[in-house]
N, C-alpha and C. Protein backbone atom coordinates (compact mmCIF):
# COMPACT_ATOMS: atom_id res chain seq x y z
N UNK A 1 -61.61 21.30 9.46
CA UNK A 1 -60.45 21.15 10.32
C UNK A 1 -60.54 19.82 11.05
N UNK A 2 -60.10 18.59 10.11
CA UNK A 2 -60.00 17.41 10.91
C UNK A 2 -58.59 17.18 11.59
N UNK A 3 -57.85 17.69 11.66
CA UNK A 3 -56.80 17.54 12.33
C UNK A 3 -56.95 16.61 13.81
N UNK A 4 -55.77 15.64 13.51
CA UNK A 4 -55.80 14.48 14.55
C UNK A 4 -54.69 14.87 15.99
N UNK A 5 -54.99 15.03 16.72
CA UNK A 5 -54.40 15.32 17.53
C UNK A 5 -53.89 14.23 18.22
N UNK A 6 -52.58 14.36 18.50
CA UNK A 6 -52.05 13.26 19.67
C UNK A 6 -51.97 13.37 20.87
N UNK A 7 -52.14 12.09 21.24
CA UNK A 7 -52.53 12.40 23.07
C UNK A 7 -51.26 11.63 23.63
N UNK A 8 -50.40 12.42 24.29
CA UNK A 8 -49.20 12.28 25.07
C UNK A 8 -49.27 11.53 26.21
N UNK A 9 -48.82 10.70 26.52
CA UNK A 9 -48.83 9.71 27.68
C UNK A 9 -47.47 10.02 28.00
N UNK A 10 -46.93 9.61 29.63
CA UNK A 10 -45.81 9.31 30.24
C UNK A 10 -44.60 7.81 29.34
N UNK A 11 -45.50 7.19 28.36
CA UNK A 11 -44.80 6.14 28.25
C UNK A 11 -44.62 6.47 26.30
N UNK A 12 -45.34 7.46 25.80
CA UNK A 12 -45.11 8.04 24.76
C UNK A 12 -45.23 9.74 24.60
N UNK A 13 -44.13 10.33 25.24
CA UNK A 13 -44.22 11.79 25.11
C UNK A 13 -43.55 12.36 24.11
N UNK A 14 -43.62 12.02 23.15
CA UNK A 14 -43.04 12.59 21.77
C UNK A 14 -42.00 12.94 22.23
N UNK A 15 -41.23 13.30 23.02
CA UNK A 15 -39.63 13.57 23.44
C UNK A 15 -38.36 12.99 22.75
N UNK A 16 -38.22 13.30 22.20
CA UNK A 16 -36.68 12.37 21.27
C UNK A 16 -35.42 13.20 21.72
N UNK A 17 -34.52 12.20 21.91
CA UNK A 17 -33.10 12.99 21.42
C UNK A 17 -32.02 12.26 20.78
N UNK A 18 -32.00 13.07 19.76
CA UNK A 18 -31.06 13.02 18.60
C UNK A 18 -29.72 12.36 18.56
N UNK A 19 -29.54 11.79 17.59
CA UNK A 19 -27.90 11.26 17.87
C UNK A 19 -27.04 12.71 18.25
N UNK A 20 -27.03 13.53 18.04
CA UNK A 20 -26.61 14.82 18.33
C UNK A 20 -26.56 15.76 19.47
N UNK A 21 -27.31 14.77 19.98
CA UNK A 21 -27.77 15.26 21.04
C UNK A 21 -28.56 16.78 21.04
N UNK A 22 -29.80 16.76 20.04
CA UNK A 22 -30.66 17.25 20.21
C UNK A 22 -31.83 17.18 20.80
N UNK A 23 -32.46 18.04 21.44
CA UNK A 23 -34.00 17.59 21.76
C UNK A 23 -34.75 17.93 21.04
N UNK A 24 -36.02 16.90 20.53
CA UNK A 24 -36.87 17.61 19.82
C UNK A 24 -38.23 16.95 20.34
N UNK A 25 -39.61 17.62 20.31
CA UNK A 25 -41.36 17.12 20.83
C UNK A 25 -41.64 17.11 19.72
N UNK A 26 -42.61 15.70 19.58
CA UNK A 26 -43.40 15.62 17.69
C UNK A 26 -42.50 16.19 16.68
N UNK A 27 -41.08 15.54 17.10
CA UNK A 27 -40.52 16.29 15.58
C UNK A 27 -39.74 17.60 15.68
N UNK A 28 -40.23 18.31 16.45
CA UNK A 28 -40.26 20.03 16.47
C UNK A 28 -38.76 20.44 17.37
N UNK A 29 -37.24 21.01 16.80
CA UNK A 29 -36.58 21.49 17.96
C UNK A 29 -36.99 21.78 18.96
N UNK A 30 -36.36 21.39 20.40
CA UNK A 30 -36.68 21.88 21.32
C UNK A 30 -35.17 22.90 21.61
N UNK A 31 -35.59 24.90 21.57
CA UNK A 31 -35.03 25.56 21.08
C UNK A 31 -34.40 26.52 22.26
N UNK A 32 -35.20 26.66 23.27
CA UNK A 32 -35.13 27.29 24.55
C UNK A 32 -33.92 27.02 25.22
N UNK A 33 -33.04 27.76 25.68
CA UNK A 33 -31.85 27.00 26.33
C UNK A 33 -32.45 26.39 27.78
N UNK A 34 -32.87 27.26 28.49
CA UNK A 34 -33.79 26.84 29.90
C UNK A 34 -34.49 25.22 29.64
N UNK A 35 -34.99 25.41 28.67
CA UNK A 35 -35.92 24.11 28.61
C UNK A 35 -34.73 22.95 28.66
N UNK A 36 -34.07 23.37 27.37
CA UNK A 36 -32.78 21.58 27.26
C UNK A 36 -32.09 22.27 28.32
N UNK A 37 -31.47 22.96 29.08
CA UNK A 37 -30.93 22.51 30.45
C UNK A 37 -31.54 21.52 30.84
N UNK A 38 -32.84 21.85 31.17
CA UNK A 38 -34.01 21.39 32.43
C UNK A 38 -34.07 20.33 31.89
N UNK A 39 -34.32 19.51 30.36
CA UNK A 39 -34.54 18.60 30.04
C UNK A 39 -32.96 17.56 30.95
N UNK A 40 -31.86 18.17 29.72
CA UNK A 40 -30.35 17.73 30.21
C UNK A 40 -30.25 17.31 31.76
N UNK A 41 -30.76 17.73 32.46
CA UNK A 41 -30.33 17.52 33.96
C UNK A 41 -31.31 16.87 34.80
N UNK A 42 -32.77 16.74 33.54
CA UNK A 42 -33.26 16.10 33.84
C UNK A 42 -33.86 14.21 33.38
N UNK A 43 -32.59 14.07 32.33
CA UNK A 43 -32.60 12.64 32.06
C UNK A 43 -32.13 11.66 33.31
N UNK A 44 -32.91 10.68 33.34
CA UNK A 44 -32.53 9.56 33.95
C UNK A 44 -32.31 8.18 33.36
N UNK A 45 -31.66 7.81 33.55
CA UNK A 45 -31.41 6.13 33.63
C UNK A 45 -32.14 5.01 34.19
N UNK A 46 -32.89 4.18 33.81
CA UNK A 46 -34.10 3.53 34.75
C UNK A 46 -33.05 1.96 34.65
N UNK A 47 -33.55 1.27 35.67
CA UNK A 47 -32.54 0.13 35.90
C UNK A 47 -32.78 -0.95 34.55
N UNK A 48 -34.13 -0.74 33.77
CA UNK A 48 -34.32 -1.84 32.84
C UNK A 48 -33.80 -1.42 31.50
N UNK A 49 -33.29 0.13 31.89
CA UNK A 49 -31.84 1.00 30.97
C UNK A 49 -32.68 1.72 29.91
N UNK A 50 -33.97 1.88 29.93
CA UNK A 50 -35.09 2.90 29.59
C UNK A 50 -35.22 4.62 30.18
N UNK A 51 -34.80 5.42 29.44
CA UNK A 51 -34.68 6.97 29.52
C UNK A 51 -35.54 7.90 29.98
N UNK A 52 -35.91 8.14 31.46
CA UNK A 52 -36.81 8.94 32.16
C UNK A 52 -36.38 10.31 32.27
N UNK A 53 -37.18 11.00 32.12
CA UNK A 53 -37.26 12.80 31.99
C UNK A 53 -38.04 12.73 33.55
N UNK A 54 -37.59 13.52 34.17
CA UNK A 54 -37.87 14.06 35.51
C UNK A 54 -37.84 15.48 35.82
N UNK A 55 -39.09 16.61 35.30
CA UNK A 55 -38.77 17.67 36.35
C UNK A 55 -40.07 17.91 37.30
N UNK A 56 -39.12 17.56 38.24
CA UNK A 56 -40.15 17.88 39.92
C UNK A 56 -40.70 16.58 40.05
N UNK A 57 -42.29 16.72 40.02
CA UNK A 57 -42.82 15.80 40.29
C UNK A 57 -43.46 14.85 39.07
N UNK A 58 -42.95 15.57 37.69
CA UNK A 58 -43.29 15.43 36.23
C UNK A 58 -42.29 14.61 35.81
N UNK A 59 -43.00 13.42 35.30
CA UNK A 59 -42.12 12.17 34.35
C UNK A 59 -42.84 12.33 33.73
N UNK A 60 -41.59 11.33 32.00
CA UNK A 60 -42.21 10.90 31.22
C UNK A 60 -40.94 9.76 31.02
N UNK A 61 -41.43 8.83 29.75
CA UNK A 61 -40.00 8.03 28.90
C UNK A 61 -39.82 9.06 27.89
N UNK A 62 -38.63 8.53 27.62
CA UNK A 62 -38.26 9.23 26.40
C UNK A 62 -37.49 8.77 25.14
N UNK A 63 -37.13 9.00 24.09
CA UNK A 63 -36.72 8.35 23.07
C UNK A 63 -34.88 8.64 22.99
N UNK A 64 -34.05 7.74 23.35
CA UNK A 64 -32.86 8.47 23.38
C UNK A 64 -31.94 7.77 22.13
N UNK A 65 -32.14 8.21 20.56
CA UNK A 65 -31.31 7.42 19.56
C UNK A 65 -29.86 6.85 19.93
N UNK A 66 -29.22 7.62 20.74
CA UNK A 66 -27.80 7.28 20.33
C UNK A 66 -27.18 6.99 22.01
N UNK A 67 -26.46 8.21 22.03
CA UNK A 67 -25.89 8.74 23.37
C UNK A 67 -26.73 9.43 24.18
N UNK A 68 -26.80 9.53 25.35
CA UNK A 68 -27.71 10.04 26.40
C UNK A 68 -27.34 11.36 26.49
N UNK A 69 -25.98 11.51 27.05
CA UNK A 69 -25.09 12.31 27.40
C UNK A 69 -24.41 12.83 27.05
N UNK A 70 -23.92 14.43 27.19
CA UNK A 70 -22.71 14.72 26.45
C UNK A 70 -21.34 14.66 27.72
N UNK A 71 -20.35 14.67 27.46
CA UNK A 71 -19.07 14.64 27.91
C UNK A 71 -18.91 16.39 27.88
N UNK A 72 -18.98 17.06 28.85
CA UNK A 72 -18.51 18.73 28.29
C UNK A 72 -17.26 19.03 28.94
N UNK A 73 -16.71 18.53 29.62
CA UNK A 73 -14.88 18.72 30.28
C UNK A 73 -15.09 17.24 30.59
N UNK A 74 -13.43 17.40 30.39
CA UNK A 74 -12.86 16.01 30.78
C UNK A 74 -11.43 17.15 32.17
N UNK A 75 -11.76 16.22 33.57
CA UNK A 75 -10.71 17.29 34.46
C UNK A 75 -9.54 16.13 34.68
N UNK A 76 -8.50 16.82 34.50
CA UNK A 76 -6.76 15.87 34.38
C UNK A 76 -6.62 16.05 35.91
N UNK A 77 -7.32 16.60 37.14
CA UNK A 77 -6.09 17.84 38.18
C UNK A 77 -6.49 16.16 38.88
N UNK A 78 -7.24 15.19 39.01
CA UNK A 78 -7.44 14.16 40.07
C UNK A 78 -6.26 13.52 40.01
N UNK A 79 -5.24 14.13 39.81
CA UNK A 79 -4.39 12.71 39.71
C UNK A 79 -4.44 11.75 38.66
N UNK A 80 -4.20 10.47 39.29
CA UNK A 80 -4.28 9.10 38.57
C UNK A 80 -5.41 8.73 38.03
N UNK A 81 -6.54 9.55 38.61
CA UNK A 81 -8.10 9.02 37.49
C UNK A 81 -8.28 10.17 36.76
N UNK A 82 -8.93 10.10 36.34
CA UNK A 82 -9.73 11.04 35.10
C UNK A 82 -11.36 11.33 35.40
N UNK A 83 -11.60 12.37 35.23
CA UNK A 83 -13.30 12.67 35.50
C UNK A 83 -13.30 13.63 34.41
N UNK A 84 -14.94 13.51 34.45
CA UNK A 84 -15.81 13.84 33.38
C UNK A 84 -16.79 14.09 34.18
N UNK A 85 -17.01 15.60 33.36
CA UNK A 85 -18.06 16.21 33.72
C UNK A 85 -19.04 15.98 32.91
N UNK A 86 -20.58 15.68 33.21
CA UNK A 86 -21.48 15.17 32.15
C UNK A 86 -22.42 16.66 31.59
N UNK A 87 -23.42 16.36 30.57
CA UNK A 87 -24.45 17.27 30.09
C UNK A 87 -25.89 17.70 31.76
N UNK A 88 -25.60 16.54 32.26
CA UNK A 88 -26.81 16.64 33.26
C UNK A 88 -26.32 17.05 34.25
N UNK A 89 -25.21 17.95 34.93
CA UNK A 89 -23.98 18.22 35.64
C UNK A 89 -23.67 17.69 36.57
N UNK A 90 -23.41 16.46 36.33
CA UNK A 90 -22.96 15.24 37.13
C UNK A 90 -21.23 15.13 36.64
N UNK A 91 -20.66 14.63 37.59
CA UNK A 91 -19.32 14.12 37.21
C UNK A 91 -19.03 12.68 37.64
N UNK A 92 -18.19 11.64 36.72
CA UNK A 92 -18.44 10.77 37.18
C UNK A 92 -16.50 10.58 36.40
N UNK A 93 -16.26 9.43 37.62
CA UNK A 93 -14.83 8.54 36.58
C UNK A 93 -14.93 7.97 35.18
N UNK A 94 -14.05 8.36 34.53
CA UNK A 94 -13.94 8.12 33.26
C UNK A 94 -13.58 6.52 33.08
N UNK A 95 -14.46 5.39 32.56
CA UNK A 95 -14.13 4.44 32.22
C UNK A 95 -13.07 3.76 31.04
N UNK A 96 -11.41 3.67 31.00
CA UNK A 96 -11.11 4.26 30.08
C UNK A 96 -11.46 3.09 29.04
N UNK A 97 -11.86 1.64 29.84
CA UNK A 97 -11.82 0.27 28.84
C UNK A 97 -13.41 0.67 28.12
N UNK A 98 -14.18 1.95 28.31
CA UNK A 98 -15.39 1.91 27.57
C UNK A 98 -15.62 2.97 26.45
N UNK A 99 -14.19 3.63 26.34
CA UNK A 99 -14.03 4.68 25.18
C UNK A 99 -14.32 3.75 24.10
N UNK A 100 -14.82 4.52 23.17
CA UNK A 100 -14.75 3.82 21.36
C UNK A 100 -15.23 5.27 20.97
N UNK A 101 -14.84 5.12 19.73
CA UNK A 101 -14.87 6.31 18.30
C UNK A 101 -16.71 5.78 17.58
N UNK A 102 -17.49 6.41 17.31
CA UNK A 102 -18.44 6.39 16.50
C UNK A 102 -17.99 6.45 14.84
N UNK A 103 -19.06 6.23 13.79
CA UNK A 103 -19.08 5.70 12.71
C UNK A 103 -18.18 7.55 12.12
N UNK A 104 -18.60 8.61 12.71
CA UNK A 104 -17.77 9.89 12.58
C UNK A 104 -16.29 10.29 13.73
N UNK A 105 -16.12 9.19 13.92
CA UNK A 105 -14.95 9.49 14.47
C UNK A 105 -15.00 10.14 16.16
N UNK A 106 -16.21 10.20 16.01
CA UNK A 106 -16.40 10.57 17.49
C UNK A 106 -16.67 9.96 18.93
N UNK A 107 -15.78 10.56 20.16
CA UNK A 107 -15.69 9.75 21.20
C UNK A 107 -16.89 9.44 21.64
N UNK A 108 -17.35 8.21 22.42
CA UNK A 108 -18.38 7.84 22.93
C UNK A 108 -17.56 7.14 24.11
N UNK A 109 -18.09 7.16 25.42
CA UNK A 109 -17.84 6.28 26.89
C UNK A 109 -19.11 5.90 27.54
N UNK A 110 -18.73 4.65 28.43
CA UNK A 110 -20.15 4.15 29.01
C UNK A 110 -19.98 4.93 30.60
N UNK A 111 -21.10 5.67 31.02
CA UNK A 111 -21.61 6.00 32.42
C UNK A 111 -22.30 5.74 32.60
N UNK A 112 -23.03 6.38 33.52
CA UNK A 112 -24.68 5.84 34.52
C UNK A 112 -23.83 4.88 34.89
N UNK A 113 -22.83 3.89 35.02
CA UNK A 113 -22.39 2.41 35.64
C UNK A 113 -22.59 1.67 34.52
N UNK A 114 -22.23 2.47 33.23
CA UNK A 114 -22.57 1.03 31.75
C UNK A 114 -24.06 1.29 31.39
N UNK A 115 -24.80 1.58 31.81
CA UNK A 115 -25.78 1.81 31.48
C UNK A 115 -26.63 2.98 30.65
N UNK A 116 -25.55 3.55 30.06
CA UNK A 116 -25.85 4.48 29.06
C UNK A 116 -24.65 5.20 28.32
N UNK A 117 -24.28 5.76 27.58
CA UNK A 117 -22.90 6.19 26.67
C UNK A 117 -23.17 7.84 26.89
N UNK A 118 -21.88 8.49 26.59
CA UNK A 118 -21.91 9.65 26.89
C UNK A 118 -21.04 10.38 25.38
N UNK A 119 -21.62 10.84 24.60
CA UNK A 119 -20.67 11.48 23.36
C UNK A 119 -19.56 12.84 23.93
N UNK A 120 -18.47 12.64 23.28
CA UNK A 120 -17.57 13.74 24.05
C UNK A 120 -17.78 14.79 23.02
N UNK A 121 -17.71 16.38 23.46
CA UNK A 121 -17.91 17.68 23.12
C UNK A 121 -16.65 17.09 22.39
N UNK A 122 -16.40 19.00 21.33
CA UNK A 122 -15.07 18.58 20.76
C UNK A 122 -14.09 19.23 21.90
N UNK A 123 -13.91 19.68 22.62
CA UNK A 123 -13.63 20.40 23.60
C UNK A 123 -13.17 19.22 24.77
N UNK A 124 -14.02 18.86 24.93
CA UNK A 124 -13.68 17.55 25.66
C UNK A 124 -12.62 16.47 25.00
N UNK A 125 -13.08 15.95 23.62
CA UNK A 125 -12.11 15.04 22.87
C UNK A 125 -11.11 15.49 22.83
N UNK A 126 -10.67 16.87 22.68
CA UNK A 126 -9.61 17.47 22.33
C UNK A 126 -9.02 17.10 23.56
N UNK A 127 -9.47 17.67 24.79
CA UNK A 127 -8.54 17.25 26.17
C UNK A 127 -7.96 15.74 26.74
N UNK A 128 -9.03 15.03 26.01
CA UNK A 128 -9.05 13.32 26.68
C UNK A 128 -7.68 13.25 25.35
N UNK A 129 -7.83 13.44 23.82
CA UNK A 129 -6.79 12.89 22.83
C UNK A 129 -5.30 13.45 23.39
N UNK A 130 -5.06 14.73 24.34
CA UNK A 130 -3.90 15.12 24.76
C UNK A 130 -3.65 14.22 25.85
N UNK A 131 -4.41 13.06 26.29
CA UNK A 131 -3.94 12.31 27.21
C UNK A 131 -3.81 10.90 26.91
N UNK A 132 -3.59 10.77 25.09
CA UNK A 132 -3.42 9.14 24.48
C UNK A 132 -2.12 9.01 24.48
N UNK A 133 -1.39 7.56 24.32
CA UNK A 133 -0.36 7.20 24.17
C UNK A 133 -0.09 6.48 23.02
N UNK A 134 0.62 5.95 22.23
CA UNK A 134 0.72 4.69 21.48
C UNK A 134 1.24 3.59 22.02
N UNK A 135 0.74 2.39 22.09
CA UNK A 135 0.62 1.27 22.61
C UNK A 135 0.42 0.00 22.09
N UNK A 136 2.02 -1.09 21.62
CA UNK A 136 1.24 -1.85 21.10
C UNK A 136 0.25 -2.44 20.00
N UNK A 137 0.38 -1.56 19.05
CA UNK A 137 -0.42 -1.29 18.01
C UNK A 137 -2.40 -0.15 17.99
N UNK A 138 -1.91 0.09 19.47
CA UNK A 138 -3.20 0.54 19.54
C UNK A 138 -2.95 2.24 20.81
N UNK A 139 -3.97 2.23 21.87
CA UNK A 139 -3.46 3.19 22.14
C UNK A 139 -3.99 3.18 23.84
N UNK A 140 -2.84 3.38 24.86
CA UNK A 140 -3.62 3.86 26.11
C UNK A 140 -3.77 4.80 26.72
N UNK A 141 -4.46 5.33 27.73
CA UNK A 141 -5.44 6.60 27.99
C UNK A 141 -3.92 7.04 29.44
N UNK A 142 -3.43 7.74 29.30
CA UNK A 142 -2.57 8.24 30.65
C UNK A 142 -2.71 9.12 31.68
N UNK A 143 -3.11 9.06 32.50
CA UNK A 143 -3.02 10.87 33.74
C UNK A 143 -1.94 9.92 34.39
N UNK A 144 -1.15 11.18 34.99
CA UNK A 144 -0.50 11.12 35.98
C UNK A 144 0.29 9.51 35.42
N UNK A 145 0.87 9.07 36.34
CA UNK A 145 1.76 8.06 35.88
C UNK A 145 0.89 6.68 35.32
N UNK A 146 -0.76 6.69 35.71
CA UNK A 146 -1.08 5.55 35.31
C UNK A 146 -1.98 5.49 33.82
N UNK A 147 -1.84 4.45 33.35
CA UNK A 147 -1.87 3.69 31.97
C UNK A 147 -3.27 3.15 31.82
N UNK A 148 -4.19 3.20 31.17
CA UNK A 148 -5.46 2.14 31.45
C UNK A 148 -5.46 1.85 29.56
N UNK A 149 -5.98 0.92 29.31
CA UNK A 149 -6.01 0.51 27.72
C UNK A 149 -7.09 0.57 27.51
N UNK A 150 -7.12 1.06 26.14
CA UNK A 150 -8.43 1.87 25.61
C UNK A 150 -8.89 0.49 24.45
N UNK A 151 -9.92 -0.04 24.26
CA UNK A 151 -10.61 0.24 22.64
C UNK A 151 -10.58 0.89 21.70
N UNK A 152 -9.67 1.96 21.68
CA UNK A 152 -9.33 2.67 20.32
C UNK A 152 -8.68 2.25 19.53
């Protein structure tokens, strides 16, 4: 039994998440709903835009392929802005000049302040696409009477 074992550091904790926004350690789903909450709410954003896991007094980095975040409601009732509720249950204004579609057609926006992308649920896309316009050859994002122009 030579088996090599790996030794986990804060700056390599086998932690990945998936363009899918999966979590997985060495590879392995991470399957527990408790755990990816705890993980989910516990990503951070570090200012040099490097992906910190925080629970309690426990860090590590982490590997984030794609999107950080998921988008799980998008709320229309603010009026003239738009919010988004995130995966880590944060809500933040919807940037509408930072929407774009992925290589599957799927929504992606920048939060953290640009500093990280957020993939929209389909649940979510579905609510943000009931609020497109045609525009121009392209398309802008509407609540309430105001207009913002998208990248789509």
């Amino acid at each position: 039994m030579n088996e090599q074992r790996r030794l986990h550091t804060r700056e390599d904790s086998g932690i990945r998440l998936d363009r899918r926004l999966r979590w997985t350690h060495d590879d392995e789903p991470v399957e527990h709903p408790r755990v990816i909450e705890a993980f989910n709410q516990g990503l951070r954003v570090t200012a040099d835009g490097r992906f910190k896991l925080e629970i309690g007094e426990d860090w590590c980095f982490v590997t984030v392929e794609d999107a950080a975040f998921a988008v799980v409601a998008v709320d229309l009732s603010a009026g003239s802005r738009v919010s988004i509720r995130l995966s880590d249950r944060t809500a933040e204004w919807l940037d509408a000049t930072s929407l774009a579609a992925d290589g599957e057609g799927i929504l992606t926006a920048g939060v953290k302040g640009g500093r990280a992308r957020a993939r929209f649920s389909r649940d979510a896309q579905f609510t943000r696409g009931t609020m497109l316009e045609p525009a121009g050859g392209g398309f802008v994002l509407r609540a309430g009477e105001q207009r913002w122009p998208t990248s789509l």
